[in-house]
N, C-alpha and C. Protein backbone atom coordinates (compact mmCIF):
# COMPACT_ATOMS: atom_id res chain seq x y z
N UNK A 1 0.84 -1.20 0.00
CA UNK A 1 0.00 0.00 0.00
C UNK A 1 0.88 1.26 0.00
N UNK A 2 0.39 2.28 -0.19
CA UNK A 2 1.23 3.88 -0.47
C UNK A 2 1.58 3.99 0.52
N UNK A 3 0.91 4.04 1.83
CA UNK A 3 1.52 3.90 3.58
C UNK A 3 3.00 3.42 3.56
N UNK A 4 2.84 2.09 3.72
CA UNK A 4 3.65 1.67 3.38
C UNK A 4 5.18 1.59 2.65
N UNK A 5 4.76 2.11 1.13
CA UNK A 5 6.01 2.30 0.56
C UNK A 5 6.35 3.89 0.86
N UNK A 6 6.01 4.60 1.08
CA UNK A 6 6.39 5.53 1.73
C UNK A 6 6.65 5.76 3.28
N UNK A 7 6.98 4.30 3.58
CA UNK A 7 7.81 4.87 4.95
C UNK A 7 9.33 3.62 4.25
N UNK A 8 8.61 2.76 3.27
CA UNK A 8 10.31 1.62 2.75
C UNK A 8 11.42 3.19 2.28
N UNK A 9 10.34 3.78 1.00
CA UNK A 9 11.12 4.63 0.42
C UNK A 9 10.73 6.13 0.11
N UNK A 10 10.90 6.79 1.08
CA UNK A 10 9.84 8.02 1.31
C UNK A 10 10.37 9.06 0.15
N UNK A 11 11.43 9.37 -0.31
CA UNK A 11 11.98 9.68 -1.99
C UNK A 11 11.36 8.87 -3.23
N UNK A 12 10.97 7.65 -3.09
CA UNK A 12 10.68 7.14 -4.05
C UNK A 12 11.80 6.43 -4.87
N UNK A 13 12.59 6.36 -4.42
CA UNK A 13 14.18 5.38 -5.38
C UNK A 13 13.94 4.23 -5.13
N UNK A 14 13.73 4.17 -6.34
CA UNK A 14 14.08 2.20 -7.13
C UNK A 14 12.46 1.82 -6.77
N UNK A 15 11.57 2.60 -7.07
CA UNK A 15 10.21 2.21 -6.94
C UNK A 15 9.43 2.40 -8.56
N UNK A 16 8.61 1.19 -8.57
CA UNK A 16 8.09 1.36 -9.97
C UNK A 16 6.73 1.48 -9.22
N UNK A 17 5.82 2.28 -10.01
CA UNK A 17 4.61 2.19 -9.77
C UNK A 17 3.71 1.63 -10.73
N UNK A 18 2.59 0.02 -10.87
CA UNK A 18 2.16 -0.45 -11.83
C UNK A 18 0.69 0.28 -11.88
N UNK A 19 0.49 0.22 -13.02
CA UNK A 19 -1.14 0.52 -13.45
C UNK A 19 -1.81 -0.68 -14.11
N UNK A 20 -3.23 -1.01 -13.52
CA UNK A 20 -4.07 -2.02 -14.25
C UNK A 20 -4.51 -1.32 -15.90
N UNK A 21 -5.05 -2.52 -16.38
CA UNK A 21 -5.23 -2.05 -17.78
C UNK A 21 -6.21 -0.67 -17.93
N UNK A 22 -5.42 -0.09 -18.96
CA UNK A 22 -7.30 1.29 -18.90
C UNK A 22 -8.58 0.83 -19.76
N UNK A 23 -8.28 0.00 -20.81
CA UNK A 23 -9.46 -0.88 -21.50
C UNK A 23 -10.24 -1.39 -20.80
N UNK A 24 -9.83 -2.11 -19.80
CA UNK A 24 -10.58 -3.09 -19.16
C UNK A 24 -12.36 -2.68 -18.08
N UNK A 25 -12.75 -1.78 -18.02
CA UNK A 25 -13.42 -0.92 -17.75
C UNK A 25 -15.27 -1.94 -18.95
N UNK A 26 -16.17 -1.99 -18.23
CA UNK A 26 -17.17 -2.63 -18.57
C UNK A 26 -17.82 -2.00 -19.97
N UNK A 27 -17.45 -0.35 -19.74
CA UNK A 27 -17.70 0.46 -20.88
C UNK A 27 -17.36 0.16 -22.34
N UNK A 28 -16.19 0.31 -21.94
CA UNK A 28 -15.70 -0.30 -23.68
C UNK A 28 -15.66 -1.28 -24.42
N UNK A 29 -16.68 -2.10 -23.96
CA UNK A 29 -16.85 -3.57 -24.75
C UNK A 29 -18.41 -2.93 -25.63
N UNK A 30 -18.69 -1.49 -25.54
CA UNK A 30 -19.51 -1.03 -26.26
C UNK A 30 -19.19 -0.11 -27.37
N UNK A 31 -17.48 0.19 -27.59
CA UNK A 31 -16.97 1.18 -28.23
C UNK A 31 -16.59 0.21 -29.52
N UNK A 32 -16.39 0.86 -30.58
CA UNK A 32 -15.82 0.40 -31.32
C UNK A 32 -16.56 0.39 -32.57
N UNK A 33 -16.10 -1.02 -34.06
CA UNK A 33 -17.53 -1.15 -35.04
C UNK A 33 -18.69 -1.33 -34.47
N UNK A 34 -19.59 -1.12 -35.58
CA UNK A 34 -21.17 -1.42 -34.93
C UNK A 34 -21.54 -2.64 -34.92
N UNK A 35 -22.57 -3.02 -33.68
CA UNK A 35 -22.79 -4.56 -33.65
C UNK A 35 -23.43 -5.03 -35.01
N UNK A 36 -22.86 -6.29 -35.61
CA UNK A 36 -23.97 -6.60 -36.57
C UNK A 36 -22.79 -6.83 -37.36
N UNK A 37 -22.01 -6.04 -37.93
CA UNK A 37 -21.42 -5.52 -38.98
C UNK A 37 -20.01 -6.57 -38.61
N UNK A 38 -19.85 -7.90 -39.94
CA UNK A 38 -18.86 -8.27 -39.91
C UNK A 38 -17.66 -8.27 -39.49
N UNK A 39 -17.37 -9.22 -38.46
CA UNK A 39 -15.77 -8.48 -37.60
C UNK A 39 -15.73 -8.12 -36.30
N UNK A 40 -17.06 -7.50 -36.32
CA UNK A 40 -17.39 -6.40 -35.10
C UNK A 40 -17.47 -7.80 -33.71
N UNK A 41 -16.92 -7.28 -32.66
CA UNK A 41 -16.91 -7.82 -31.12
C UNK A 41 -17.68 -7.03 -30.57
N UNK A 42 -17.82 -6.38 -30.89
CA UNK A 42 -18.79 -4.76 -29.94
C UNK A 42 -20.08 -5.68 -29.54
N UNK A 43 -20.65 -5.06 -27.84
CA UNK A 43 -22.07 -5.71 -27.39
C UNK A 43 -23.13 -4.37 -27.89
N UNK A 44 -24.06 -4.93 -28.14
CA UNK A 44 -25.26 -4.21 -28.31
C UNK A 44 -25.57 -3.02 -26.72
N UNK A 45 -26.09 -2.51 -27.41
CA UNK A 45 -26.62 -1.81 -25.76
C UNK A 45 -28.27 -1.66 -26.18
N UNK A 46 -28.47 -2.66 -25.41
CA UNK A 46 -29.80 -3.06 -25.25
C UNK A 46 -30.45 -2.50 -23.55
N UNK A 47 -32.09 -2.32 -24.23
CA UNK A 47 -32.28 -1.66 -23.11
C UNK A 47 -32.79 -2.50 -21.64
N UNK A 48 -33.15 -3.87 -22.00
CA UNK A 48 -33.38 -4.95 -20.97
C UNK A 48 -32.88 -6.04 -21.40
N UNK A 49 -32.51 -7.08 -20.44
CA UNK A 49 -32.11 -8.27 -20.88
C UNK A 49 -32.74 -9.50 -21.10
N UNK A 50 -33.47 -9.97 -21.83
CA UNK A 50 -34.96 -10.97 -21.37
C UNK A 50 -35.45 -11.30 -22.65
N UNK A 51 -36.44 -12.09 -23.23
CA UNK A 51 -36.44 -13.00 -24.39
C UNK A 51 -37.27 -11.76 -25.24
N UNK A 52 -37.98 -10.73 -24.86
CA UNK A 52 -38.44 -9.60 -26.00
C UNK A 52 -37.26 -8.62 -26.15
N UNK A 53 -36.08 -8.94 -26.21
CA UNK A 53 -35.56 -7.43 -26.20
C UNK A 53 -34.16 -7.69 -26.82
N UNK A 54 -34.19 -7.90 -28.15
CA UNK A 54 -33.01 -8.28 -29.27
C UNK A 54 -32.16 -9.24 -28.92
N UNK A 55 -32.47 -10.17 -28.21
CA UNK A 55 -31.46 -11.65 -28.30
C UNK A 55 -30.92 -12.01 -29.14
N UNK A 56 -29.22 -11.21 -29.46
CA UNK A 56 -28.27 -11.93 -30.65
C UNK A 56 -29.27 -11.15 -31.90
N UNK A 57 -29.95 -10.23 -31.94
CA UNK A 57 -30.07 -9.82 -33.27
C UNK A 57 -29.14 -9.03 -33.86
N UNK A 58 -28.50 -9.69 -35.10
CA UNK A 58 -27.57 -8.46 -35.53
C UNK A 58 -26.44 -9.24 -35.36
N UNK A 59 -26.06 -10.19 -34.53
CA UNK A 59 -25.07 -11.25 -34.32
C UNK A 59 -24.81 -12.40 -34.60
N UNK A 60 -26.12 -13.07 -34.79
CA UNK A 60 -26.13 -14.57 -35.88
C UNK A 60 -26.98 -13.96 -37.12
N UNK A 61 -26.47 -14.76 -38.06
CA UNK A 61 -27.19 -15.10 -39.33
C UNK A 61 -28.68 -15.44 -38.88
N UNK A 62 -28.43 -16.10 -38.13
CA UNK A 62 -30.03 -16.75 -38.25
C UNK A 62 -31.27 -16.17 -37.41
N UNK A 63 -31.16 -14.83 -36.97
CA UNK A 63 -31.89 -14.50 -35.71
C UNK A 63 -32.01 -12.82 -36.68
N UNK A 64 -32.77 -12.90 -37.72
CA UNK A 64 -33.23 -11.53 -38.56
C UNK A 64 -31.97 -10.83 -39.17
């Protein structure tokens, strides 16, 4: 923890500081091509999740 490394090395020498990914965030699995469209990984943003409300349309061949 920062506590911590600031009492090992209160200058900060020979300390790396790591960062988690910035992609990784729930958001951006909505950015990108548009769903549907060959290639595309992108999720729909649908407004409920449940059997009336675009299940995979736009994502299989076979579902319109």
């Amino acid at each position: 923890t920062f506590d911590k490394l600031a009492l090992r090395a209160p200058l900060g020498k020979g300390t790396v500081l790591l960062r988690g990914p910035v992609k990784a965030r729930e958001a951006e699995r909505y950015f990108g091509k548009a769903p549907g469209v060959p290639g595309s990984r992108t999720k729909q943003r649908v407004r409920s999740k449940g059997r009336k409300f675009e299940m995979a349309r736009g994502k299989r061949k076979s579902r319109g």
